[in-house]
Protein backbone atom coordinates (compact mmCIF):
# COMPACT_ATOMS: atom_id res chain seq x y z
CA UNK A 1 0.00 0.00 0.00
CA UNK A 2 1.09 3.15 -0.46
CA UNK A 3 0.50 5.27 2.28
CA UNK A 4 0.05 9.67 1.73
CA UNK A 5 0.51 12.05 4.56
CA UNK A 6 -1.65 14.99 4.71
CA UNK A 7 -1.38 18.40 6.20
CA UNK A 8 -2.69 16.80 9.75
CA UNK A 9 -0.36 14.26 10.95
CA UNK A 10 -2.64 11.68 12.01
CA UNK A 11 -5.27 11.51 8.80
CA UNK A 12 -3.56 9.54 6.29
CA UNK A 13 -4.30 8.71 2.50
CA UNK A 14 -4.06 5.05 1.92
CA UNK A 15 -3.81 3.35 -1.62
CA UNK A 16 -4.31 -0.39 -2.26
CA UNK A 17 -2.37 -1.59 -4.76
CA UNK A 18 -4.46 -2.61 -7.41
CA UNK A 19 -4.02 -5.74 -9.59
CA UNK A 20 -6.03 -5.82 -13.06
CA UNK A 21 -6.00 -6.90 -16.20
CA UNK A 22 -8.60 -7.39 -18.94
CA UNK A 23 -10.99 -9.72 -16.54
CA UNK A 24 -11.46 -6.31 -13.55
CA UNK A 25 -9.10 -6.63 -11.10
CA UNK A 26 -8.31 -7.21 -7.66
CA UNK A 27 -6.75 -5.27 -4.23
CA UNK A 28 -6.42 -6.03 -0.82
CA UNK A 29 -8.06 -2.45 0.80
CA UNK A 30 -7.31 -3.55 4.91
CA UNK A 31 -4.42 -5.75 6.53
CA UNK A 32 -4.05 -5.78 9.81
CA UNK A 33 0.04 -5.81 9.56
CA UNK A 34 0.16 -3.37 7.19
CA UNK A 35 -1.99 -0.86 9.16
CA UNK A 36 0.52 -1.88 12.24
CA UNK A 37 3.54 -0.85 9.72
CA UNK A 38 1.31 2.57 9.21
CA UNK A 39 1.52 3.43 12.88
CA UNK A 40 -2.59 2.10 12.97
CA UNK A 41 -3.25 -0.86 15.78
CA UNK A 42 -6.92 -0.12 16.07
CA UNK A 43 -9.24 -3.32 16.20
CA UNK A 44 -12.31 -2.84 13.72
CA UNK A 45 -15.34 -3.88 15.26
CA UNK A 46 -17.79 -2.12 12.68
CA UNK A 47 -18.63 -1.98 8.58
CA UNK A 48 -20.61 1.01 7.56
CA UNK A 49 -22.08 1.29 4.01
CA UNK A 50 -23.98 4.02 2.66
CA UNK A 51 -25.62 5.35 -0.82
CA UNK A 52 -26.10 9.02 -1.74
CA UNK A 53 -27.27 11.55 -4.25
CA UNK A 54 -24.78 14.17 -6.07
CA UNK A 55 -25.02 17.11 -4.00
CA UNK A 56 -25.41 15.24 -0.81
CA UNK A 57 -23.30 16.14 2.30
CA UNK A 58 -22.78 13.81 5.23
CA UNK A 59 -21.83 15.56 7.96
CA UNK A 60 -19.96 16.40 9.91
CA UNK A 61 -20.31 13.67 12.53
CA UNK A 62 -17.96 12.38 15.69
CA UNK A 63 -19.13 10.74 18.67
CA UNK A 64 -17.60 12.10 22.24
CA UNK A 65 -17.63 9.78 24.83
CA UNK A 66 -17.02 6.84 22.55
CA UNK A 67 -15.12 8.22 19.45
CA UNK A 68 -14.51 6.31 16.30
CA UNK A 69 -11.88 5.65 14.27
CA UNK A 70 -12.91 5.19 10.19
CA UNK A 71 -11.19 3.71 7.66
CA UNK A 72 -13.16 5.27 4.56
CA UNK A 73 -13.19 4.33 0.52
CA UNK A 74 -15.65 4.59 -2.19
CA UNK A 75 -17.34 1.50 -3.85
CA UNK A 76 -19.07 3.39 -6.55
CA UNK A 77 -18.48 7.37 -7.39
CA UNK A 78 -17.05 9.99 -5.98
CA UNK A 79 -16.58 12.13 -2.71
CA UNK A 80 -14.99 15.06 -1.37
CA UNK A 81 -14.40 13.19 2.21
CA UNK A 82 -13.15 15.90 5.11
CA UNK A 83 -12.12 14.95 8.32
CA UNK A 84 -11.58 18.04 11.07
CA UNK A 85 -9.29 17.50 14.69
CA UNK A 86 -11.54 18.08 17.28
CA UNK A 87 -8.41 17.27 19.87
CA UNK A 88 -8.21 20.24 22.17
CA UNK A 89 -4.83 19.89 22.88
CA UNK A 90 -3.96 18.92 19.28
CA UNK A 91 -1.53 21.22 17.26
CA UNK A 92 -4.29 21.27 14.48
CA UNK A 93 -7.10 21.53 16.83
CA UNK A 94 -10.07 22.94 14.40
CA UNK A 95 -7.82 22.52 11.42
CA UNK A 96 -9.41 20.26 8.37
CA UNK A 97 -8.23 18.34 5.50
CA UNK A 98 -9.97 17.20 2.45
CA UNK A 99 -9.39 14.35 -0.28
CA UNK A 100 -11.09 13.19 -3.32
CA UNK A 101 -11.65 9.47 -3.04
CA UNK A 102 -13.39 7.87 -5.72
CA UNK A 103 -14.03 4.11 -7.04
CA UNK A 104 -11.66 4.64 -9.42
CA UNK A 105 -8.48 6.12 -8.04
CA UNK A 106 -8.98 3.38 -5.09
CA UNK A 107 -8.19 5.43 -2.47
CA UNK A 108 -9.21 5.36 1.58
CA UNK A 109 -9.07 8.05 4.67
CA UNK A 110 -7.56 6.98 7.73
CA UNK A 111 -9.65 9.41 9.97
CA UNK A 112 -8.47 8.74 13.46
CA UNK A 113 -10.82 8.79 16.75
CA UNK A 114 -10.99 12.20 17.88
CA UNK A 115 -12.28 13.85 14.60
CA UNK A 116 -15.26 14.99 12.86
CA UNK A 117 -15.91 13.31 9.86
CA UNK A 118 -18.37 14.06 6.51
CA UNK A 119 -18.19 14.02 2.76
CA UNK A 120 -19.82 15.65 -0.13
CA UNK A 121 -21.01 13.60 -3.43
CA UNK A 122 -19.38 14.84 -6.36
CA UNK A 123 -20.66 11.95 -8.77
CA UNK A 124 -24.23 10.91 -9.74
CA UNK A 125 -24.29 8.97 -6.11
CA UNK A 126 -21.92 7.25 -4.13
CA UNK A 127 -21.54 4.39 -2.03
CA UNK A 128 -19.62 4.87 0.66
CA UNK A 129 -17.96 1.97 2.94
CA UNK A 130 -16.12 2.57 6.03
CA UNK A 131 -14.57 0.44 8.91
CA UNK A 132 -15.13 2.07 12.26
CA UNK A 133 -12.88 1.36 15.57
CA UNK A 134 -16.08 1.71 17.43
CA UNK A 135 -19.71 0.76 17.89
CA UNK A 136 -21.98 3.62 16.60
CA UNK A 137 -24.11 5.28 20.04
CA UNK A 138 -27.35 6.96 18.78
CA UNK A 139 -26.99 8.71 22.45
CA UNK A 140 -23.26 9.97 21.62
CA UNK A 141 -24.14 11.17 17.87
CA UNK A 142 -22.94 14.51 17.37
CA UNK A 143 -22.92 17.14 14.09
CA UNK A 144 -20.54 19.93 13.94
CA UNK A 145 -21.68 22.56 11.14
CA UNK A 146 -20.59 21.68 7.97
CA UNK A 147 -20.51 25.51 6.90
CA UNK A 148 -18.95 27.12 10.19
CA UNK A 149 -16.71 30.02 8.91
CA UNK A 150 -14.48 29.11 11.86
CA UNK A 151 -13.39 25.83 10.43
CA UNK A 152 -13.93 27.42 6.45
CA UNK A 153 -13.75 24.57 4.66
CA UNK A 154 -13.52 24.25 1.10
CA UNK A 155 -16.69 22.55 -0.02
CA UNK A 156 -16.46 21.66 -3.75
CA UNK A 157 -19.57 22.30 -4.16
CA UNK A 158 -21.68 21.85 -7.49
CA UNK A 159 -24.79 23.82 -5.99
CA UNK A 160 -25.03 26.53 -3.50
CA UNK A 161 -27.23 24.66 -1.17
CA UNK A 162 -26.03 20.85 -0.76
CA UNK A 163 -28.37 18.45 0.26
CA UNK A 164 -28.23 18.36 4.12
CA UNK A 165 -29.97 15.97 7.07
CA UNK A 166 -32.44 17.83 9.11
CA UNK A 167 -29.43 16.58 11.71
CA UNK A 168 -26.48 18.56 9.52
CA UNK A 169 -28.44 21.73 9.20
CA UNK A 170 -29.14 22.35 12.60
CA UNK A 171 -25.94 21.51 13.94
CA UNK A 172 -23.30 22.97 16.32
CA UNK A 173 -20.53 25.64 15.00
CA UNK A 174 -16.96 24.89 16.11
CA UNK A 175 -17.81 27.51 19.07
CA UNK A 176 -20.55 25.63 20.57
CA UNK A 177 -19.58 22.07 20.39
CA UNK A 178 -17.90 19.68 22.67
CA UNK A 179 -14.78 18.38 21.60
CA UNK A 180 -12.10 16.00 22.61
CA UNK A 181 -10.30 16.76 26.07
């Protein structure tokens, strides 16, 4: 695998090598001792899978008091996929990153526990799969704002007004949310 560092330490691109030939082709996207050689010992204990519309932003979602790790790639599509440190005694507390992963250029996000996580669907729709360090808590789901000029992120956005969750519009700026300890 080759493995991509981005402008936050800890949230790493990950690339599978991929085998094909004129039959598809093949690529081994998680292995547990090549995530060790990354640095990444986390234990998986949950597969996510979701479908969405172009113009459809997840986001952007972190649980508190039992935090999740994801391991994040694209089945079908394409996504702008953002993940944003909520560590309060992080260097890059409040700072984001962004990456285009699609089906095609095979790439995941390694978004660590302790950040906020969402995408945005560039393509027709997208299905999304992600590993997760931890069980999801309906009682521990949180939304930061997706649009909160304190975090300004850089939405690629193909229309003004993504399609949002009742959840994602109504959520907490940066200002108002709990975050890591």
């Amino acid at each position: 695998m080759n493995v991509t560092p981005t402008a936050i330490a800890d949230v790493l691109v990950i690339e599978p090598r991929v085998h094909g030939d004129h039959r598809g082709y093949f690529m081994e996207t998680w292995r547990k001792s090549e995530m060790e050689s990354l640095g990444i010992f986390e234990e998986f204990v949950q597969d996510n899978q979701s479908k969405s519309l172009q113009n459809t932003l997840r986001g952007l979602h972190y649980q508190l008091k039992h935090p999740q790790g994801k391991l994040v790639r694209v089945l079908a599509g394409q996504i702008f996929d953002v993940a944003v440190d909520l560590r309060e005694n992080s260097k890059s507390f409040a700072h984001w990153v962004g990456e285009i992963l699609s089906a095609e250029n095979s790439k995941q996000l390694w978004v660590p526990a302790g950040f906020a996580h969402g995408f945005y669907v560039l393509s027709d729709s997208a299905e999304i799969a992600y590993k997760c360090t931890g069980y999801y808590d309906a009682e521990d789901d949180r939304s930061l704002l997706w649009n909160d000029p304190e975090l300004a992120i850089d939405w690629p956005l193909l229309d003004e007004q993504p399609l949002l969750s009742e959840k994602d519009r109504t959520a907490c700026p940066l200002s108002k949310a709990a975050v890591y300890q």
